[in-house]
PDB file of N, CA and C in Angstrom:
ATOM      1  N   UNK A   1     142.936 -14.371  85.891  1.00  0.00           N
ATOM      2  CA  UNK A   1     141.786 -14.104  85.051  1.00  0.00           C
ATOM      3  C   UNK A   1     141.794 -15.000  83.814  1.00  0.00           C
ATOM      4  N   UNK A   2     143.117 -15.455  83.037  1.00  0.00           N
ATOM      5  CA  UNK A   2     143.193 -16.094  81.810  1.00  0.00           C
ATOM      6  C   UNK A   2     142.715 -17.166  82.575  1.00  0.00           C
ATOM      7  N   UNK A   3     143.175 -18.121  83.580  1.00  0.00           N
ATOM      8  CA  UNK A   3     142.312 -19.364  84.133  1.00  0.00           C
ATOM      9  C   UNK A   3     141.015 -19.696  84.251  1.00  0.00           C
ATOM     10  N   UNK A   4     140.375 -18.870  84.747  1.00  0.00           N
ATOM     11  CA  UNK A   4     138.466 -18.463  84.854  1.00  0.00           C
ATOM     12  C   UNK A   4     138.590 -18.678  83.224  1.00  0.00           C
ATOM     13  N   UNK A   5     138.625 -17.728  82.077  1.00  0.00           N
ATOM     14  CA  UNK A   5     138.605 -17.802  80.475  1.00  0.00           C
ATOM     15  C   UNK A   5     138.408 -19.031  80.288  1.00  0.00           C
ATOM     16  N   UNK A   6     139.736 -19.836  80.221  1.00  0.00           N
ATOM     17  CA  UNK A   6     139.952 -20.898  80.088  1.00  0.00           C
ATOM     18  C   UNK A   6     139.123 -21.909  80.373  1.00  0.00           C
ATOM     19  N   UNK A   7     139.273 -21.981  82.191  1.00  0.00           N
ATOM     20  CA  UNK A   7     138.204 -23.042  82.896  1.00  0.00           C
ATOM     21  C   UNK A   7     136.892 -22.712  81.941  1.00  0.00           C
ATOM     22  N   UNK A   8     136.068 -21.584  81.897  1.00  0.00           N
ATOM     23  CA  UNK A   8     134.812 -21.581  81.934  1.00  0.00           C
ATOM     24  C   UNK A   8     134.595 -22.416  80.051  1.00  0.00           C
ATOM     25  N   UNK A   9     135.906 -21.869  79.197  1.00  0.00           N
ATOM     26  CA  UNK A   9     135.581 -22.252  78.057  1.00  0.00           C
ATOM     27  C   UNK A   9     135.852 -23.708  77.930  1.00  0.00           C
ATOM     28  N   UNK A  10     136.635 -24.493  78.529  1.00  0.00           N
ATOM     29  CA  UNK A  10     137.006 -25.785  78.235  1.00  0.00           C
ATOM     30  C   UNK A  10     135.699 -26.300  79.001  1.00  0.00           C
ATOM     31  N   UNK A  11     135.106 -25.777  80.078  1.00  0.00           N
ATOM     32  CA  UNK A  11     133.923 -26.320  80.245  1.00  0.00           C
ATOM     33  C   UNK A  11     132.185 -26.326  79.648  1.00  0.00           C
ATOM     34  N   UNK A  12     132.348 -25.530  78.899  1.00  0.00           N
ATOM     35  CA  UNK A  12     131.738 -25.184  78.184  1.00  0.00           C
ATOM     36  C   UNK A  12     132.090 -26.320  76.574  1.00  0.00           C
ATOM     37  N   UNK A  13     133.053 -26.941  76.544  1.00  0.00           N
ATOM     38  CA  UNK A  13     133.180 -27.448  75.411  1.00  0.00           C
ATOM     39  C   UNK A  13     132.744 -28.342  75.604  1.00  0.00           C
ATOM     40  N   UNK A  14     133.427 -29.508  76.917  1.00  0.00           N
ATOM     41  CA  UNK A  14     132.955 -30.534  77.673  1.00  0.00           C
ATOM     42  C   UNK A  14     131.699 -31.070  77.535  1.00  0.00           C
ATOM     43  N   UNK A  15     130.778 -29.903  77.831  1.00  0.00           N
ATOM     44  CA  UNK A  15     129.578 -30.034  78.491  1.00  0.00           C
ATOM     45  C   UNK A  15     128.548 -29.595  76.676  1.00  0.00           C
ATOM     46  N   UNK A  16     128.843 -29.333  76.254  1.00  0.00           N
ATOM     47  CA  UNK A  16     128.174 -29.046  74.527  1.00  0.00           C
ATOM     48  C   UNK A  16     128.563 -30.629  74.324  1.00  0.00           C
ATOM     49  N   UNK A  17     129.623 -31.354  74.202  1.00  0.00           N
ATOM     50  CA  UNK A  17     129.394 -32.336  73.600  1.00  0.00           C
ATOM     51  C   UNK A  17     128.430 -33.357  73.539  1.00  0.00           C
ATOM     52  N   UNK A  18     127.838 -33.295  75.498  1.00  0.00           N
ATOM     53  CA  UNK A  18     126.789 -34.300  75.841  1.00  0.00           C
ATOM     54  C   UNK A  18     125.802 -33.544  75.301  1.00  0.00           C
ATOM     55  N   UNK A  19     125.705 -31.909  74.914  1.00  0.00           N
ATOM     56  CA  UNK A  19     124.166 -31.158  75.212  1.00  0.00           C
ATOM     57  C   UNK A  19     124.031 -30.891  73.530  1.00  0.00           C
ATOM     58  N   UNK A  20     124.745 -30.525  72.341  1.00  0.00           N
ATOM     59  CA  UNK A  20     124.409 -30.401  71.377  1.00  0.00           C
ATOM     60  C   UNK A  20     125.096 -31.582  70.204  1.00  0.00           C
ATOM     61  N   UNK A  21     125.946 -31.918  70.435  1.00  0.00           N
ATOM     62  CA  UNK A  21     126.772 -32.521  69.425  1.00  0.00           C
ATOM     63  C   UNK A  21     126.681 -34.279  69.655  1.00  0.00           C
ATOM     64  N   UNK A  22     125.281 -34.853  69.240  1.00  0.00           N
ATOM     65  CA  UNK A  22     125.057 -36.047  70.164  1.00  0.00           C
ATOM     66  C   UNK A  22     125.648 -37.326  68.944  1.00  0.00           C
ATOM     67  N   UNK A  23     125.740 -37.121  67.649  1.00  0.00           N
ATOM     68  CA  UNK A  23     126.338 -37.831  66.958  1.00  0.00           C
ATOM     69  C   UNK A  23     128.231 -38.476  67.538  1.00  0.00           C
ATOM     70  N   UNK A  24     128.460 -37.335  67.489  1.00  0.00           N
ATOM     71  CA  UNK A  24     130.215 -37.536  68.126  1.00  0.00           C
ATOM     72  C   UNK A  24     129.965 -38.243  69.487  1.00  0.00           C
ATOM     73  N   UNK A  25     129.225 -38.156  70.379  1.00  0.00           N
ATOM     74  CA  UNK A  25     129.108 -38.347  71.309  1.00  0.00           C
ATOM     75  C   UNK A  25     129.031 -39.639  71.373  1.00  0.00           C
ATOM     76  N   UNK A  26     127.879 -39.986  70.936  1.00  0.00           N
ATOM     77  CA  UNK A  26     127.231 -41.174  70.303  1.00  0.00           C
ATOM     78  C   UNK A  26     128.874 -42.425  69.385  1.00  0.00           C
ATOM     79  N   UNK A  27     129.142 -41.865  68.744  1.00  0.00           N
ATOM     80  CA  UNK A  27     130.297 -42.065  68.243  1.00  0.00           C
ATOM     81  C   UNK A  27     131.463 -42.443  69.248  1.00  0.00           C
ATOM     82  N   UNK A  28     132.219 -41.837  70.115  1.00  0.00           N
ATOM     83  CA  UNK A  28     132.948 -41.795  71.038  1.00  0.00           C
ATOM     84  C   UNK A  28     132.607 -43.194  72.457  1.00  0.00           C
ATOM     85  N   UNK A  29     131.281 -42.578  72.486  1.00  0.00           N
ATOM     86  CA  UNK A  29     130.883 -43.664  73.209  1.00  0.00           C
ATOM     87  C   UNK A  29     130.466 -45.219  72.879  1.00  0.00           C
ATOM     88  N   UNK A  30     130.393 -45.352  71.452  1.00  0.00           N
ATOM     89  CA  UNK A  30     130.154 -46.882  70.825  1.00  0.00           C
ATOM     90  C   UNK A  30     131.710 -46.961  70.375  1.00  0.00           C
ATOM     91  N   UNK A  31     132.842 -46.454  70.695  1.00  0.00           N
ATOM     92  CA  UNK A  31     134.217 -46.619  70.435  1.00  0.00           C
ATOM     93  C   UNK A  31     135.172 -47.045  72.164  1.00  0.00           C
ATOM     94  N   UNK A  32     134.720 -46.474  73.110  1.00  0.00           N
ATOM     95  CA  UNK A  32     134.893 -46.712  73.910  1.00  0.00           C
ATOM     96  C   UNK A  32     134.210 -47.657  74.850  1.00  0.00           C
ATOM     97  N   UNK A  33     133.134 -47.502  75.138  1.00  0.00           N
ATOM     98  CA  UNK A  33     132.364 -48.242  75.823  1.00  0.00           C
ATOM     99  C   UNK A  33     131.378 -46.992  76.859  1.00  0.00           C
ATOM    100  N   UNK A  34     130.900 -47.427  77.936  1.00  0.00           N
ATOM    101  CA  UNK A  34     130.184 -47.161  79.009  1.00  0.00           C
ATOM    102  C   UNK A  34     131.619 -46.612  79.938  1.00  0.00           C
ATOM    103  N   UNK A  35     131.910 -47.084  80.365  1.00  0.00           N
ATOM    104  CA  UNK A  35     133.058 -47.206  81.788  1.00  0.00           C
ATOM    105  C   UNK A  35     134.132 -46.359  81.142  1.00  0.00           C
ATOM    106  N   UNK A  36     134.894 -46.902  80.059  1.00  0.00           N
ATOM    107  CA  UNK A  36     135.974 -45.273  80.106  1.00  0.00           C
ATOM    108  C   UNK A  36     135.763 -44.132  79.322  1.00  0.00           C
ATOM    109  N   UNK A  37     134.248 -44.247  78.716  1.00  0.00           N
ATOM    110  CA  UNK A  37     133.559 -43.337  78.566  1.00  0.00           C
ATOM    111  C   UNK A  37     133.431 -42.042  79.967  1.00  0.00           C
ATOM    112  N   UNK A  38     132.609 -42.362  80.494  1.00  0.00           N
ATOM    113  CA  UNK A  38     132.365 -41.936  82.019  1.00  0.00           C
ATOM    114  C   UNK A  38     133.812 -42.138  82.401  1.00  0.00           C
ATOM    115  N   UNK A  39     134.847 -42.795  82.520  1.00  0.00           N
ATOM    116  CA  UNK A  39     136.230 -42.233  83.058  1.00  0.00           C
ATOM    117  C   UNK A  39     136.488 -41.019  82.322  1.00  0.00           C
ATOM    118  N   UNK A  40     136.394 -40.995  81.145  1.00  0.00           N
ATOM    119  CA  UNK A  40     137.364 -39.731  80.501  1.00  0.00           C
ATOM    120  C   UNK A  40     136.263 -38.264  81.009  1.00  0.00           C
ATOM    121  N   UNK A  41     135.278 -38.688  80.702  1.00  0.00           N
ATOM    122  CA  UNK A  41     134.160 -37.657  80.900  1.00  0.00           C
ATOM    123  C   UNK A  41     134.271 -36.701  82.209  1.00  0.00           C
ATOM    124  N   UNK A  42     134.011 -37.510  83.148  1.00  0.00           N
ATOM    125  CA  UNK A  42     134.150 -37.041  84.451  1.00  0.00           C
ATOM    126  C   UNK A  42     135.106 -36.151  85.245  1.00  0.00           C
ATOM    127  N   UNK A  43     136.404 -36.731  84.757  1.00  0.00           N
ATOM    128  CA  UNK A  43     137.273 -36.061  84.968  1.00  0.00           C
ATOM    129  C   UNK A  43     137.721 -34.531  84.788  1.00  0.00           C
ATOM    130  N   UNK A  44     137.312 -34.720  83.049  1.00  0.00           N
ATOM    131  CA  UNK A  44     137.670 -33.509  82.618  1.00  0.00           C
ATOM    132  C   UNK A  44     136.760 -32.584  83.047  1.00  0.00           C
ATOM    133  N   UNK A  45     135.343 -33.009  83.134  1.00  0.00           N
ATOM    134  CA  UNK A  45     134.248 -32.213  83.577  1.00  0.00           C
ATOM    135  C   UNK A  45     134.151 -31.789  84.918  1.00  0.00           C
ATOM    136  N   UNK A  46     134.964 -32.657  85.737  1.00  0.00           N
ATOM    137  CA  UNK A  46     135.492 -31.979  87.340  1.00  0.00           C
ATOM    138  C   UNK A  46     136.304 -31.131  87.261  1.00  0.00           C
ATOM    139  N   UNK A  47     137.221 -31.631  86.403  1.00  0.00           N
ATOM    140  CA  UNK A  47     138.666 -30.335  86.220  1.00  0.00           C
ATOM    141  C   UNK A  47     138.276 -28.725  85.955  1.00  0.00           C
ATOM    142  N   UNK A  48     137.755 -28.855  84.751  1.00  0.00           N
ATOM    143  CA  UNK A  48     137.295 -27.506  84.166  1.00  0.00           C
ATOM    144  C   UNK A  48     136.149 -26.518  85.246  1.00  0.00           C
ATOM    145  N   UNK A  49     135.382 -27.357  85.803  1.00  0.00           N
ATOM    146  CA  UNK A  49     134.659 -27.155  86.926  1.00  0.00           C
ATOM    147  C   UNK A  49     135.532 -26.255  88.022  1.00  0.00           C
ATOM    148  N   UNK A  50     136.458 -27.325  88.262  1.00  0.00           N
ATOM    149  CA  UNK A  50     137.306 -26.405  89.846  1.00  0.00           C
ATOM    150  C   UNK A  50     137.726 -25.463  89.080  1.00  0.00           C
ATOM    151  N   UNK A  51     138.836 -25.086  88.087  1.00  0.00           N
ATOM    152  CA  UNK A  51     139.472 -24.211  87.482  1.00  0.00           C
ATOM    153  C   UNK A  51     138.227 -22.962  87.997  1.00  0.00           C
ATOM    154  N   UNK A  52     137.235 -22.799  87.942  1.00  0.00           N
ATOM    155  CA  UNK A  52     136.607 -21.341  87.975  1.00  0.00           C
ATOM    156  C   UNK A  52     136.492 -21.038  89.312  1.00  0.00           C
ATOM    157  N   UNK A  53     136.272 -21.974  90.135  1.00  0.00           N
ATOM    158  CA  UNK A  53     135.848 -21.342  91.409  1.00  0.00           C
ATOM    159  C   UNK A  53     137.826 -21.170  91.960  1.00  0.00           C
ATOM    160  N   UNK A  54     138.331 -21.857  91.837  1.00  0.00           N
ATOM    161  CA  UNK A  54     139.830 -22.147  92.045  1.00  0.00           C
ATOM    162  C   UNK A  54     140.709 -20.760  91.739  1.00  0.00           C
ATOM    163  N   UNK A  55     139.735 -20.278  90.543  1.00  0.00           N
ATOM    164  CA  UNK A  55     140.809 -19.104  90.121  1.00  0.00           C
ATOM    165  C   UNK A  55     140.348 -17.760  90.978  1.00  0.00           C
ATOM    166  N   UNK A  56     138.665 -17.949  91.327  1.00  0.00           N
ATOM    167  CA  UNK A  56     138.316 -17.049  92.027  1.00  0.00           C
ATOM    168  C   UNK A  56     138.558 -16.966  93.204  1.00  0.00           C
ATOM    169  N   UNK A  57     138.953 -18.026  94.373  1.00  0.00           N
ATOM    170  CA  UNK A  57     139.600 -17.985  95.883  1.00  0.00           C
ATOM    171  C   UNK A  57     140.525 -17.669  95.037  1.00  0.00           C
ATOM    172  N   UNK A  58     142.076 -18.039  94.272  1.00  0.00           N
ATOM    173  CA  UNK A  58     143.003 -17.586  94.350  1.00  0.00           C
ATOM    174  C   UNK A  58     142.950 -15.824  94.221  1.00  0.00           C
ATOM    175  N   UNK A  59     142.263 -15.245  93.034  1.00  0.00           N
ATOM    176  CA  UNK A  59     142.203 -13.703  92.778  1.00  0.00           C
ATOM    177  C   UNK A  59     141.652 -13.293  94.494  1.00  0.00           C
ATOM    178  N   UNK A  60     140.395 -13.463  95.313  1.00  0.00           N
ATOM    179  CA  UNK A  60     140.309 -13.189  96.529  1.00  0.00           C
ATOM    180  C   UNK A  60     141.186 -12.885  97.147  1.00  0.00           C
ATOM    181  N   UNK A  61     142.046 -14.157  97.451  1.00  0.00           N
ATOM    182  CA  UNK A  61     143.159 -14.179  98.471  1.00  0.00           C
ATOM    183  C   UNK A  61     144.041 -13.289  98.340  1.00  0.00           C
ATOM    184  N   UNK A  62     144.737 -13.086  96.816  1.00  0.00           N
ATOM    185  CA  UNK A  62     145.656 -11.671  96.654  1.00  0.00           C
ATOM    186  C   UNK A  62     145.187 -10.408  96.426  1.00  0.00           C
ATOM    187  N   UNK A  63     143.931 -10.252  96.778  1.00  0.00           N
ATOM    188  CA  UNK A  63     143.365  -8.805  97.102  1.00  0.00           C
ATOM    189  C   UNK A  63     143.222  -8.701  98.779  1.00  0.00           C
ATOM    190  N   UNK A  64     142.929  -9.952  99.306  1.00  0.00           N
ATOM    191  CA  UNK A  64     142.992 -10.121 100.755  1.00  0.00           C
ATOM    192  C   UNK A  64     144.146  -9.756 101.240  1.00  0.00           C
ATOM    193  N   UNK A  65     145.450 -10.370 100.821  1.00  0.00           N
ATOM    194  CA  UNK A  65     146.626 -10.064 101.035  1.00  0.00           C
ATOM    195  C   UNK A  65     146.970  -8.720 100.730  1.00  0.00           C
ATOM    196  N   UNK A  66     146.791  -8.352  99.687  1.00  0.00           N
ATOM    197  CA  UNK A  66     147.050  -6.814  99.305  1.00  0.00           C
ATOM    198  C   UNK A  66     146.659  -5.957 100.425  1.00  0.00           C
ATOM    199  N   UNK A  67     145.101  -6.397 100.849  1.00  0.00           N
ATOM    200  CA  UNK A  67     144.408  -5.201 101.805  1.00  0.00           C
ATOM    201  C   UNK A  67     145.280  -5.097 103.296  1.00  0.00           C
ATOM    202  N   UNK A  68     145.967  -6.297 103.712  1.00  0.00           N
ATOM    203  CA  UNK A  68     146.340  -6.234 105.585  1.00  0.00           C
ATOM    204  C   UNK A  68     147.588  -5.880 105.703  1.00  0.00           C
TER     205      UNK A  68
END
């Protein structure tokens, strides 16, 4: 359950930076460039992504297991 928390909030941070906070953004990206801009971006924004569905098959599976 702390993983879902987690995932959903680190994605949630991720994803505010492109949607409200466009100065930093803006910033970050005239410091980096285009390309490892979108490298760093992506990643983390996949990561935090799986973390929720990831934590939810895992919680499934040990109620699955519990039940047989």
């Amino acid at each position: 359950m702390a993983l879902l928390v987690v995932g959903q909030v680190l994605f949630l941070g991720v994803h505010s930076l492109s949607i409200s906070n466009k100065p930093a953004r803006e910033r970050l990206f005239a410091r980096l460039g285009l390309g490892p801009f979108k490298g760093l971006y992506s990643p983390c924004s996949r990561g935090t992504l799986m973390a929720v569905p990831g934590q939810t098959l895992c919680t499934n599976a040990n109620i699955r297991w519990s039940l047989i």
